[in-house]
PDB file of N, CA and C in Angstrom:
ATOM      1  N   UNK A   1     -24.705 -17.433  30.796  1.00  0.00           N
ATOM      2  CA  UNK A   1     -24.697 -18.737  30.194  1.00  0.00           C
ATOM      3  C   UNK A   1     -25.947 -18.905  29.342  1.00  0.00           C
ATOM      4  N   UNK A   2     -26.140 -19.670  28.379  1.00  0.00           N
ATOM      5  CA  UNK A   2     -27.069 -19.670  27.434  1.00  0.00           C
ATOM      6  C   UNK A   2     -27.880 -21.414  28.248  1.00  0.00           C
ATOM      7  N   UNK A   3     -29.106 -21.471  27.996  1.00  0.00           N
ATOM      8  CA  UNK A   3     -30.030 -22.813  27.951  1.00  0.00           C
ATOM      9  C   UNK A   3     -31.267 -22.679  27.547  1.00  0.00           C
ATOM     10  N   UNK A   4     -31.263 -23.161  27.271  1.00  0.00           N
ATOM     11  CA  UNK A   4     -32.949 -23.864  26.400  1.00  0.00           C
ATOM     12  C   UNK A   4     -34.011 -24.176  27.679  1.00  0.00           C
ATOM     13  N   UNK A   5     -35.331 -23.131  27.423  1.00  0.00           N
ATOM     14  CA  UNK A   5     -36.222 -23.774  28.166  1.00  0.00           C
ATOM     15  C   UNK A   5     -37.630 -23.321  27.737  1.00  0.00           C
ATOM     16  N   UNK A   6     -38.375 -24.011  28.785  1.00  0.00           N
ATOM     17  CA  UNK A   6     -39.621 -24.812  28.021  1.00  0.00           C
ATOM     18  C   UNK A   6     -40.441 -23.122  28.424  1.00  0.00           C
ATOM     19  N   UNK A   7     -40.688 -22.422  27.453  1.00  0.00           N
ATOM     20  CA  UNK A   7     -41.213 -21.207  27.095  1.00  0.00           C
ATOM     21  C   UNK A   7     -43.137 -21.640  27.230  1.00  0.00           C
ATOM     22  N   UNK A   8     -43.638 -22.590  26.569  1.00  0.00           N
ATOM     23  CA  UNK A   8     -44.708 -22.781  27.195  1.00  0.00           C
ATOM     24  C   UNK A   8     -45.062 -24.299  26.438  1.00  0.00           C
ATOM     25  N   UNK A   9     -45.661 -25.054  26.497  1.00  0.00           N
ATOM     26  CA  UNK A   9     -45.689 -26.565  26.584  1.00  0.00           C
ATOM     27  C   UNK A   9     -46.309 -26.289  24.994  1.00  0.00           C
ATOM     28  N   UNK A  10     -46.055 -26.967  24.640  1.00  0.00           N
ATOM     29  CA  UNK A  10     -46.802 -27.606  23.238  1.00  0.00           C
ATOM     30  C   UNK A  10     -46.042 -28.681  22.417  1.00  0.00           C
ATOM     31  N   UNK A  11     -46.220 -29.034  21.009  1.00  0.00           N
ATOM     32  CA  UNK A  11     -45.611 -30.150  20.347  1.00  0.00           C
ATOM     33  C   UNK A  11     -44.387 -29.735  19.861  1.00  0.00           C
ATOM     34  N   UNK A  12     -43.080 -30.839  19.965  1.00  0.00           N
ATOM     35  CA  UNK A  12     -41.852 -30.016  19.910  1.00  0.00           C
ATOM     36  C   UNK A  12     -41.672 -29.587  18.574  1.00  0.00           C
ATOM     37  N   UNK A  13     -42.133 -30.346  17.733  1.00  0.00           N
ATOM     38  CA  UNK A  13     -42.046 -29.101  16.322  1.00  0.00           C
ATOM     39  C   UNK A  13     -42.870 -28.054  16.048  1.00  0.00           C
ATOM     40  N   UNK A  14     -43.737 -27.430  17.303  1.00  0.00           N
ATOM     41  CA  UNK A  14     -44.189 -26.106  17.064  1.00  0.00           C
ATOM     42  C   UNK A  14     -42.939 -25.101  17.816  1.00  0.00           C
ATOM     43  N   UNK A  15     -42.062 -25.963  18.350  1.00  0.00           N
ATOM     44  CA  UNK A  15     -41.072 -24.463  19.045  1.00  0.00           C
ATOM     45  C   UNK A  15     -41.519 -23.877  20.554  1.00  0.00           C
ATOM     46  N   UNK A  16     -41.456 -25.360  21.416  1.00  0.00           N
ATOM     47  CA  UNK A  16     -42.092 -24.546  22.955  1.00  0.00           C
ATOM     48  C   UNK A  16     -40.992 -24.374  23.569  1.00  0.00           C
ATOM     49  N   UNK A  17     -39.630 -24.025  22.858  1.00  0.00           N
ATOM     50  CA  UNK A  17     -38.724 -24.003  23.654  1.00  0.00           C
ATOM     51  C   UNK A  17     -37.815 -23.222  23.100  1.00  0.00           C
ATOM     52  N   UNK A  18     -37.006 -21.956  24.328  1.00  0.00           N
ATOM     53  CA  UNK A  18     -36.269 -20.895  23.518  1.00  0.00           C
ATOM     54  C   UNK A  18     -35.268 -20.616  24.398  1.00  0.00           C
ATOM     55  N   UNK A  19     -34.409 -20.406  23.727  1.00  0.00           N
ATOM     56  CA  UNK A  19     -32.819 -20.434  24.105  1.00  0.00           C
ATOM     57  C   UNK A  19     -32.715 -18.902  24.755  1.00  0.00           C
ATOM     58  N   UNK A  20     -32.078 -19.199  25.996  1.00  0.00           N
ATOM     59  CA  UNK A  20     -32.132 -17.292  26.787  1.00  0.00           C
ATOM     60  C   UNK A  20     -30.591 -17.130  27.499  1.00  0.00           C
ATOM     61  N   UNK A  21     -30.421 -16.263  27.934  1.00  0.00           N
ATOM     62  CA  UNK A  21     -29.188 -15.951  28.166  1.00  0.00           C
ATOM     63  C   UNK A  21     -29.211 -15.581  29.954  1.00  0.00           C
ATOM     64  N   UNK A  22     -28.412 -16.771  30.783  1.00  0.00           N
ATOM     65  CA  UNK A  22     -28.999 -16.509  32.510  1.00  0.00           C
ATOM     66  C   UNK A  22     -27.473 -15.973  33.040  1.00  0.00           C
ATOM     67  N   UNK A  23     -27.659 -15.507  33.932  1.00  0.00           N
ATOM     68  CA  UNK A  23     -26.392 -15.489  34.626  1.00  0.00           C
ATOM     69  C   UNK A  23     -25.950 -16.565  35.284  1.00  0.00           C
ATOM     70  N   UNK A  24     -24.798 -16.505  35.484  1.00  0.00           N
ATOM     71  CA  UNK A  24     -23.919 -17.815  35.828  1.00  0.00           C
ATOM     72  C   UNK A  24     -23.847 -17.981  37.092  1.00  0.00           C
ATOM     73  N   UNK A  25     -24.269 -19.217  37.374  1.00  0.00           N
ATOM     74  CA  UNK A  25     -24.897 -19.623  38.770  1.00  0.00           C
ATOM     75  C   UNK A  25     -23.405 -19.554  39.630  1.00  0.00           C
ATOM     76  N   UNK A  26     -23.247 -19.819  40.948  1.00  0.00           N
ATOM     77  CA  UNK A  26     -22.065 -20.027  41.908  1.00  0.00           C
ATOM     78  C   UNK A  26     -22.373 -21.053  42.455  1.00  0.00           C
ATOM     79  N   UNK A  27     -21.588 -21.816  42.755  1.00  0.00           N
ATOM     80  CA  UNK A  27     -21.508 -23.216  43.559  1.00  0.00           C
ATOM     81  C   UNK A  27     -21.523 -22.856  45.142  1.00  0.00           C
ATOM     82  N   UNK A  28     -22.433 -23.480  45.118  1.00  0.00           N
ATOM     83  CA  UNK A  28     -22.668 -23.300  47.012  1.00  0.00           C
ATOM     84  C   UNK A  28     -21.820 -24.363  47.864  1.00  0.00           C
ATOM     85  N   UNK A  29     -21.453 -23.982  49.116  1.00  0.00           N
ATOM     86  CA  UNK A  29     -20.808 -24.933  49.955  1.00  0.00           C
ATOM     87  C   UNK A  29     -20.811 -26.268  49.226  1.00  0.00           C
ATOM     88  N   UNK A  30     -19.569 -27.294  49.277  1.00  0.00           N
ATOM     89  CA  UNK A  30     -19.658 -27.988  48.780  1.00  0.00           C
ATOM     90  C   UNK A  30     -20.073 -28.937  47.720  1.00  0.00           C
ATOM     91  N   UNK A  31     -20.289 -27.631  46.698  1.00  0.00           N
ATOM     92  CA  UNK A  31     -20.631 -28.167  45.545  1.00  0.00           C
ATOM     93  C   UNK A  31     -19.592 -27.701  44.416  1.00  0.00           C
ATOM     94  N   UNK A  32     -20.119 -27.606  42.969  1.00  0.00           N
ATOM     95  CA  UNK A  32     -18.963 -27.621  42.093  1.00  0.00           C
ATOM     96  C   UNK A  32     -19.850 -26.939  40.810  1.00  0.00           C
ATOM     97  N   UNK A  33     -19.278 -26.280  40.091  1.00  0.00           N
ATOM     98  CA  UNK A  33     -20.105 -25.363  39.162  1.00  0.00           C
ATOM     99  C   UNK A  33     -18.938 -26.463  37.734  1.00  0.00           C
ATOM    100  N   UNK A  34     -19.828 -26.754  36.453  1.00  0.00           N
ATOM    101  CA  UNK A  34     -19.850 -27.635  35.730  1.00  0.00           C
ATOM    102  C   UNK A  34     -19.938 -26.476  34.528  1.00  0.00           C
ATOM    103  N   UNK A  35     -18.910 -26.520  33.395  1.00  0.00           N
ATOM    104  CA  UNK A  35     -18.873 -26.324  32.579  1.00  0.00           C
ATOM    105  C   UNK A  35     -19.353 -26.604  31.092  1.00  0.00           C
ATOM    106  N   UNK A  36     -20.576 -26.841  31.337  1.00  0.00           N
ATOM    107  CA  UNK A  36     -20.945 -28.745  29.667  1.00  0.00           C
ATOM    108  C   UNK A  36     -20.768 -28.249  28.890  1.00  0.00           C
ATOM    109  N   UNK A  37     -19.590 -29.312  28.292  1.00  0.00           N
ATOM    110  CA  UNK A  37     -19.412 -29.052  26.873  1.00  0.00           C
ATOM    111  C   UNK A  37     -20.299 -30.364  26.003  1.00  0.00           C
ATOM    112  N   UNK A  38     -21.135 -31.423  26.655  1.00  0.00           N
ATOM    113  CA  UNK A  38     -22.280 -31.679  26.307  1.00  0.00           C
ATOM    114  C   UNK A  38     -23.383 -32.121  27.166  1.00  0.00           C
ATOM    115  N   UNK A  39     -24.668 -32.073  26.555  1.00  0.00           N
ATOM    116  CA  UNK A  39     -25.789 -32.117  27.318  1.00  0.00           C
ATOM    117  C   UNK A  39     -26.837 -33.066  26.496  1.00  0.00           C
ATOM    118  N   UNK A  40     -27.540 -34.395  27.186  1.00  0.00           N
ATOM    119  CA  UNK A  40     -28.260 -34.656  26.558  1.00  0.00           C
ATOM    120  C   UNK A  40     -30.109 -34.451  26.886  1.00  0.00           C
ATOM    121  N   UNK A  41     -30.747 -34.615  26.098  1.00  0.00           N
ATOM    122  CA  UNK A  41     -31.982 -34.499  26.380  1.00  0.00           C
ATOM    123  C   UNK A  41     -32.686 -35.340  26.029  1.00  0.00           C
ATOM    124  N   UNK A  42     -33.427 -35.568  26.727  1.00  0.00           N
ATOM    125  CA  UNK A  42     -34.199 -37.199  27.148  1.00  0.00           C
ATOM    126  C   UNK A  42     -35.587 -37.203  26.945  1.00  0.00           C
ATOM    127  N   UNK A  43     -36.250 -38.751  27.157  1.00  0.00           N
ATOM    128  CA  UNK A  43     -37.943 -38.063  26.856  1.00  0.00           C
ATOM    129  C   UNK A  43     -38.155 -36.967  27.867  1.00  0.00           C
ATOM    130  N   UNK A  44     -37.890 -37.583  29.184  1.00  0.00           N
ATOM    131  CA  UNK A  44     -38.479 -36.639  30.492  1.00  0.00           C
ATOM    132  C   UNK A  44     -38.504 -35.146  29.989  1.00  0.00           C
ATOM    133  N   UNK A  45     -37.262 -34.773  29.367  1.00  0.00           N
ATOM    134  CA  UNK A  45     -37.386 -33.064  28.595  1.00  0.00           C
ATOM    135  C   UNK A  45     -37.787 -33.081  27.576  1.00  0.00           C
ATOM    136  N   UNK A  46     -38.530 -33.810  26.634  1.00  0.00           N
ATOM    137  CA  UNK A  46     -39.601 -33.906  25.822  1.00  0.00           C
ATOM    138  C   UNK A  46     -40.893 -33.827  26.509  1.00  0.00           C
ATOM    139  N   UNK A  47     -41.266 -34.511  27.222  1.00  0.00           N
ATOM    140  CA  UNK A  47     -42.270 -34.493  28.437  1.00  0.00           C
ATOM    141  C   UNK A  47     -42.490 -33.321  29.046  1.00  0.00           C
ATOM    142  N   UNK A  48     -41.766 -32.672  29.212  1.00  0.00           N
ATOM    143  CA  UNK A  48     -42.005 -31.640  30.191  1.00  0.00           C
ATOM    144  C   UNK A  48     -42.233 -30.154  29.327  1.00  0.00           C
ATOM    145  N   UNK A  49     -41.465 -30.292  27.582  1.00  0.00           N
ATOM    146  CA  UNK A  49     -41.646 -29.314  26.632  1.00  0.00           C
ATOM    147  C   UNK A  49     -43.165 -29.411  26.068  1.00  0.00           C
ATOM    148  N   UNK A  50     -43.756 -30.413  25.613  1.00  0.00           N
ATOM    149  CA  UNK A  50     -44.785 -31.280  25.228  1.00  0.00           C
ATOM    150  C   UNK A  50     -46.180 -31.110  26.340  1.00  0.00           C
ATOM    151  N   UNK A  51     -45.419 -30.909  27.830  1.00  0.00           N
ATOM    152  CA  UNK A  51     -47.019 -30.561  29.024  1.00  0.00           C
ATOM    153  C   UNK A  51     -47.405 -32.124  29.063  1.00  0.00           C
ATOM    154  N   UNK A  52     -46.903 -33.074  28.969  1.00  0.00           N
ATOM    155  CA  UNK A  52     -47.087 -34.270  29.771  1.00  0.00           C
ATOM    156  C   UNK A  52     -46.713 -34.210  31.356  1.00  0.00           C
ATOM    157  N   UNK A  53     -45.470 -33.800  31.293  1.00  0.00           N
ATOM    158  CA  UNK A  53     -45.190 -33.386  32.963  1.00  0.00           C
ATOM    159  C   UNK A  53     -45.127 -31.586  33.037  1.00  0.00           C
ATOM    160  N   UNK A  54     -45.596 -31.709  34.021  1.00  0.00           N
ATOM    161  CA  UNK A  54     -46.035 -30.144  34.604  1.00  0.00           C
ATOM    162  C   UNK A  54     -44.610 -29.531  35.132  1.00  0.00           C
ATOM    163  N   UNK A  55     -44.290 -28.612  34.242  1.00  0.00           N
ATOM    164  CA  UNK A  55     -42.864 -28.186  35.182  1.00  0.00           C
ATOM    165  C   UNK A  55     -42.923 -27.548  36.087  1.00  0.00           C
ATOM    166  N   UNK A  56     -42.197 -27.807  37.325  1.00  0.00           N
ATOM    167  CA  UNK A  56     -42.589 -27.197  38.606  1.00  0.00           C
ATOM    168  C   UNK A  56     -41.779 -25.590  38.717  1.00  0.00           C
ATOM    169  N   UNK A  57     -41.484 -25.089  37.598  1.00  0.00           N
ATOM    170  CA  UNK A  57     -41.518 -23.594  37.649  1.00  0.00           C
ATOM    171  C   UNK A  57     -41.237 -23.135  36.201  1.00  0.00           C
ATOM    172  N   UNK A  58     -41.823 -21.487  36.330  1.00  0.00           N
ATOM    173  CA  UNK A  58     -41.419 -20.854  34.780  1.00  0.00           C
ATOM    174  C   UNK A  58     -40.329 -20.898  33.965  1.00  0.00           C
ATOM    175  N   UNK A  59     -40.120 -21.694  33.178  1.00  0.00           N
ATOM    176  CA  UNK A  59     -38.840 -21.485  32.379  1.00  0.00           C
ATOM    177  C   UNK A  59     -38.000 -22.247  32.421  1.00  0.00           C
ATOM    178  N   UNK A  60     -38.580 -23.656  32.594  1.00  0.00           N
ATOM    179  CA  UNK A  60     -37.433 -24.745  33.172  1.00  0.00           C
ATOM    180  C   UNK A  60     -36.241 -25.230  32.536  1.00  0.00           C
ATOM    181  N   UNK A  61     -35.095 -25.156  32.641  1.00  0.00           N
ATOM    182  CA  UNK A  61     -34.070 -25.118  31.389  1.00  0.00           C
ATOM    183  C   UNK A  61     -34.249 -27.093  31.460  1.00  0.00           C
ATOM    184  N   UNK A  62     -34.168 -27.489  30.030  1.00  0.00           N
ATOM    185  CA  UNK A  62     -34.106 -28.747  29.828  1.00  0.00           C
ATOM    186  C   UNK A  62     -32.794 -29.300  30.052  1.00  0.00           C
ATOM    187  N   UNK A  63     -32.677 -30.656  30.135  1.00  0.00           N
ATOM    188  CA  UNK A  63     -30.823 -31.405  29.817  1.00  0.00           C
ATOM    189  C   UNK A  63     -30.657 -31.125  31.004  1.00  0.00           C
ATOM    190  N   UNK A  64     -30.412 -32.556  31.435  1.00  0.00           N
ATOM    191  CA  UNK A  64     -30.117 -32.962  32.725  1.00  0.00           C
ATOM    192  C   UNK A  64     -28.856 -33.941  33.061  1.00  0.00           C
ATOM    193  N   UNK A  65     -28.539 -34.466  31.942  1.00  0.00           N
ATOM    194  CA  UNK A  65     -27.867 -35.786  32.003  1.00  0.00           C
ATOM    195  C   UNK A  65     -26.324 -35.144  30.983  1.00  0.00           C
ATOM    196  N   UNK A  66     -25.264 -34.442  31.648  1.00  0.00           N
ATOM    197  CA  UNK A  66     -24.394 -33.266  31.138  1.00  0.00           C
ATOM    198  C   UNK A  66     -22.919 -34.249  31.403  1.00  0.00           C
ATOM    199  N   UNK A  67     -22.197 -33.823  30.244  1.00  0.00           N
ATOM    200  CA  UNK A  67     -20.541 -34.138  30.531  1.00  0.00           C
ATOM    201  C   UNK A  67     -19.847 -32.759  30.311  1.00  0.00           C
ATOM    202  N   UNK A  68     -18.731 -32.491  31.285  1.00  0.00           N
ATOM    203  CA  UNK A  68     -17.834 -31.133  31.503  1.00  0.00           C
ATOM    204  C   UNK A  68     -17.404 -31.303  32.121  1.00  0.00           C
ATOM    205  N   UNK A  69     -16.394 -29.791  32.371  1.00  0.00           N
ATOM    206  CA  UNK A  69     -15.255 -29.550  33.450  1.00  0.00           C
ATOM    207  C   UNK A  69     -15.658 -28.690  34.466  1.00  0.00           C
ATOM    208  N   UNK A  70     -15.148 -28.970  35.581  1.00  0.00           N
ATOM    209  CA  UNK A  70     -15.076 -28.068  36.678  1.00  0.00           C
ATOM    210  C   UNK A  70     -14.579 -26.950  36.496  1.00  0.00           C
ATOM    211  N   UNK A  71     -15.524 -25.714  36.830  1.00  0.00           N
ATOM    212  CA  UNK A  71     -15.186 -24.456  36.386  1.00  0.00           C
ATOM    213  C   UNK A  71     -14.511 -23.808  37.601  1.00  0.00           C
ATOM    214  N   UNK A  72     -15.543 -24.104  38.293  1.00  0.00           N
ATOM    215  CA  UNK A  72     -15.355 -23.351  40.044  1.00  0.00           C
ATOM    216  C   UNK A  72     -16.141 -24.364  41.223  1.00  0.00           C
ATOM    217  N   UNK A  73     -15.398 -24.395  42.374  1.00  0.00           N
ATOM    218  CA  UNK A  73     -15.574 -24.650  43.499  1.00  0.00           C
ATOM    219  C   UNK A  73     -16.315 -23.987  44.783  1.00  0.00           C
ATOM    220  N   UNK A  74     -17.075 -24.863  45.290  1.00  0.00           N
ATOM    221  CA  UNK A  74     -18.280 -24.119  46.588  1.00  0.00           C
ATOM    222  C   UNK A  74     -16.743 -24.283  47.563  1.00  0.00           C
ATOM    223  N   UNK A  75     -17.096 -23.417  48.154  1.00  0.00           N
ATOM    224  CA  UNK A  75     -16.023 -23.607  49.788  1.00  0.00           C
ATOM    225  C   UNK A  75     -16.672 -24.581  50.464  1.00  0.00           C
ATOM    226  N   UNK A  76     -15.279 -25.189  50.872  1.00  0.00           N
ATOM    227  CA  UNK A  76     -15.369 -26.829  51.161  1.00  0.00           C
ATOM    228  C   UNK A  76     -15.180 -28.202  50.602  1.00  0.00           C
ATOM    229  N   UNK A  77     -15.268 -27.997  49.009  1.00  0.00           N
ATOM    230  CA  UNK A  77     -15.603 -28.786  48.190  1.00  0.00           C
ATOM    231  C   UNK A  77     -13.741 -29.332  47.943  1.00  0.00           C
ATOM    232  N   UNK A  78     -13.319 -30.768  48.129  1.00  0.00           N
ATOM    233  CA  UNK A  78     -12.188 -30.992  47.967  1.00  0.00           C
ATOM    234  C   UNK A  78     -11.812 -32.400  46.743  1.00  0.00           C
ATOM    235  N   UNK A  79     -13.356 -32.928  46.461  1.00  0.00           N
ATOM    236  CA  UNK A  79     -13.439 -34.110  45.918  1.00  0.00           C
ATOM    237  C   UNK A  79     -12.823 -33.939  44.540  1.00  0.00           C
ATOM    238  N   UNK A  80     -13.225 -32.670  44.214  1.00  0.00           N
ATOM    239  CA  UNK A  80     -12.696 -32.666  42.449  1.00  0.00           C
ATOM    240  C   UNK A  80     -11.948 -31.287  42.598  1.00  0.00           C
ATOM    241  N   UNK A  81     -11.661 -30.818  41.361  1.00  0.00           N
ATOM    242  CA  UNK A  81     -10.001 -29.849  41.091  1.00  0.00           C
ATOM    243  C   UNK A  81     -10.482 -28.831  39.696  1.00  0.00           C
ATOM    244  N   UNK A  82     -10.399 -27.737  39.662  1.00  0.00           N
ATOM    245  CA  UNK A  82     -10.668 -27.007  38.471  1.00  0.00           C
ATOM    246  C   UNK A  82     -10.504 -27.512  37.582  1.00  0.00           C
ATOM    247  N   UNK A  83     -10.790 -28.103  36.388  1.00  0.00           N
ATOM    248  CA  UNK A  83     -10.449 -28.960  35.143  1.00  0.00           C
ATOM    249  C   UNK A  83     -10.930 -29.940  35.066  1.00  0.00           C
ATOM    250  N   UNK A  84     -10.897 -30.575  36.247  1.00  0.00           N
ATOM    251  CA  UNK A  84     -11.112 -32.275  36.057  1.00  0.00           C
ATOM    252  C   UNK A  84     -12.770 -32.089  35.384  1.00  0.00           C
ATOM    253  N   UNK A  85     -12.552 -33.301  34.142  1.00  0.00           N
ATOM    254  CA  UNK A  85     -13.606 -33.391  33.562  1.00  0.00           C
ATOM    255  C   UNK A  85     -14.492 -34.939  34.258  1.00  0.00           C
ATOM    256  N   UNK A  86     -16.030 -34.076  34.476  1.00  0.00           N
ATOM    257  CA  UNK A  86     -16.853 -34.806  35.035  1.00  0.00           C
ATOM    258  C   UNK A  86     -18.335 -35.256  34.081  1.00  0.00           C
ATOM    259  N   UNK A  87     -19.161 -36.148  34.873  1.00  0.00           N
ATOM    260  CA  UNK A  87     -20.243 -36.560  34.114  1.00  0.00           C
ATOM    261  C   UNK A  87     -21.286 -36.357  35.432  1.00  0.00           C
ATOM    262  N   UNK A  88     -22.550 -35.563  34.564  1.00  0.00           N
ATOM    263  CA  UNK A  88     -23.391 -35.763  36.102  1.00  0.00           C
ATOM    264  C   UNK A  88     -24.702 -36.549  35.152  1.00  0.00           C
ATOM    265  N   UNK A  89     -25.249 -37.422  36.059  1.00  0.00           N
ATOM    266  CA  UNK A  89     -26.640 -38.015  35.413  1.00  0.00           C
ATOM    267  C   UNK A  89     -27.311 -37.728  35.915  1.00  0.00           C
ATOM    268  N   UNK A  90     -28.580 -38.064  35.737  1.00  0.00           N
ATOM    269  CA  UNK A  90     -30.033 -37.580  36.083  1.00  0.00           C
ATOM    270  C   UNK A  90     -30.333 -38.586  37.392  1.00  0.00           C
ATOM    271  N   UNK A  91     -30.455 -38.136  38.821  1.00  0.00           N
ATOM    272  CA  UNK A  91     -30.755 -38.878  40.306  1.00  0.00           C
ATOM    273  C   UNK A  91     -31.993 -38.000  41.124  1.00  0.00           C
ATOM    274  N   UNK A  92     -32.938 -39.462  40.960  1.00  0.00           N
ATOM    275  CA  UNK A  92     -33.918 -38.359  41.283  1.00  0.00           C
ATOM    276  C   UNK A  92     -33.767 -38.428  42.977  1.00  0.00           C
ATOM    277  N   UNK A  93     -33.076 -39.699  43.748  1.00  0.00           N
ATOM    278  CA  UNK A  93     -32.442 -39.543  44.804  1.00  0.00           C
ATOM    279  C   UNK A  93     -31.871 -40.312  45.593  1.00  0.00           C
ATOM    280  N   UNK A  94     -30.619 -39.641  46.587  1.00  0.00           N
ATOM    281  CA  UNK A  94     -29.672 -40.824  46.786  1.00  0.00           C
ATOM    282  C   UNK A  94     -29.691 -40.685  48.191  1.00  0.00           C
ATOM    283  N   UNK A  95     -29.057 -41.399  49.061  1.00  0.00           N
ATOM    284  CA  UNK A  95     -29.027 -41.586  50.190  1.00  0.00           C
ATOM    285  C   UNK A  95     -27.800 -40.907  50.846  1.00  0.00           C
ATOM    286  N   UNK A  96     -26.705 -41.409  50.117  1.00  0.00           N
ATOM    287  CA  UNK A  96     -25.334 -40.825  49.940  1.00  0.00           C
ATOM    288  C   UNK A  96     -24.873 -41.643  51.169  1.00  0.00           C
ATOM    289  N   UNK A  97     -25.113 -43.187  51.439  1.00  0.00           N
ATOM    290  CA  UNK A  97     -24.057 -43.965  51.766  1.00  0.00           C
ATOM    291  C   UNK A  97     -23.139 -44.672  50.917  1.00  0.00           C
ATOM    292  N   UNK A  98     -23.068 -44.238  49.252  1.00  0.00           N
ATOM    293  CA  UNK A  98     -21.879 -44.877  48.736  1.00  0.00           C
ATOM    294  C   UNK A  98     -21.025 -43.365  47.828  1.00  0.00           C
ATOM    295  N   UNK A  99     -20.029 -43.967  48.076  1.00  0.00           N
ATOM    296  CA  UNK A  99     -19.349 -42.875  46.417  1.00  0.00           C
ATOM    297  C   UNK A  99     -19.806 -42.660  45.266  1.00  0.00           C
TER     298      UNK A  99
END
């Protein structure tokens, strides 16, 4: 899979950020592997290209806030269906007493 990440902090029109080619992650137990066919990027991934926020590891792929389809399923996972097109936003954290 291809993503953009923050190669080393500086101003975003010097280019601190370079597009690499990762292997394609697997959905763990109960989760769901996401296909984006879009992705947006926010200050926070300006921030974090820029070295205002410190990324907490090498190579942090930016775009957090993604719309797509379900590619593949973690075992267990029954909430969504190969296809169904989803939206995930940016949660920095939930409790998970609601839907």
């Amino acid at each position: 899979m291809r993503a953009w990440v923050v190669e080393r902090t500086g101003p975003i029109d010097e280019g601190p950020l370079r597009r690499v080619e990762r292997a394609e992650p697997q959905p763990g137990a109960g989760a769901i592997r996401v296909r984006v066919t879009c992705c947006g990027v926010c200050r926070t991934d300006l921030h974090l290209a820029e070295g205002d926020l410190p990324p907490k590891r090498p190579e942090v792929a930016i775009g957090h806030e993604v719309v797509g389809r379900v590619d593949a399923l973690g075992v267990g996972t029954d909430r969504f269906a190969v296809g169904d097109r989803v939206g995930v936003p940016w949660l920095g954290h939930t409790d998970g007493t609601c839907t």
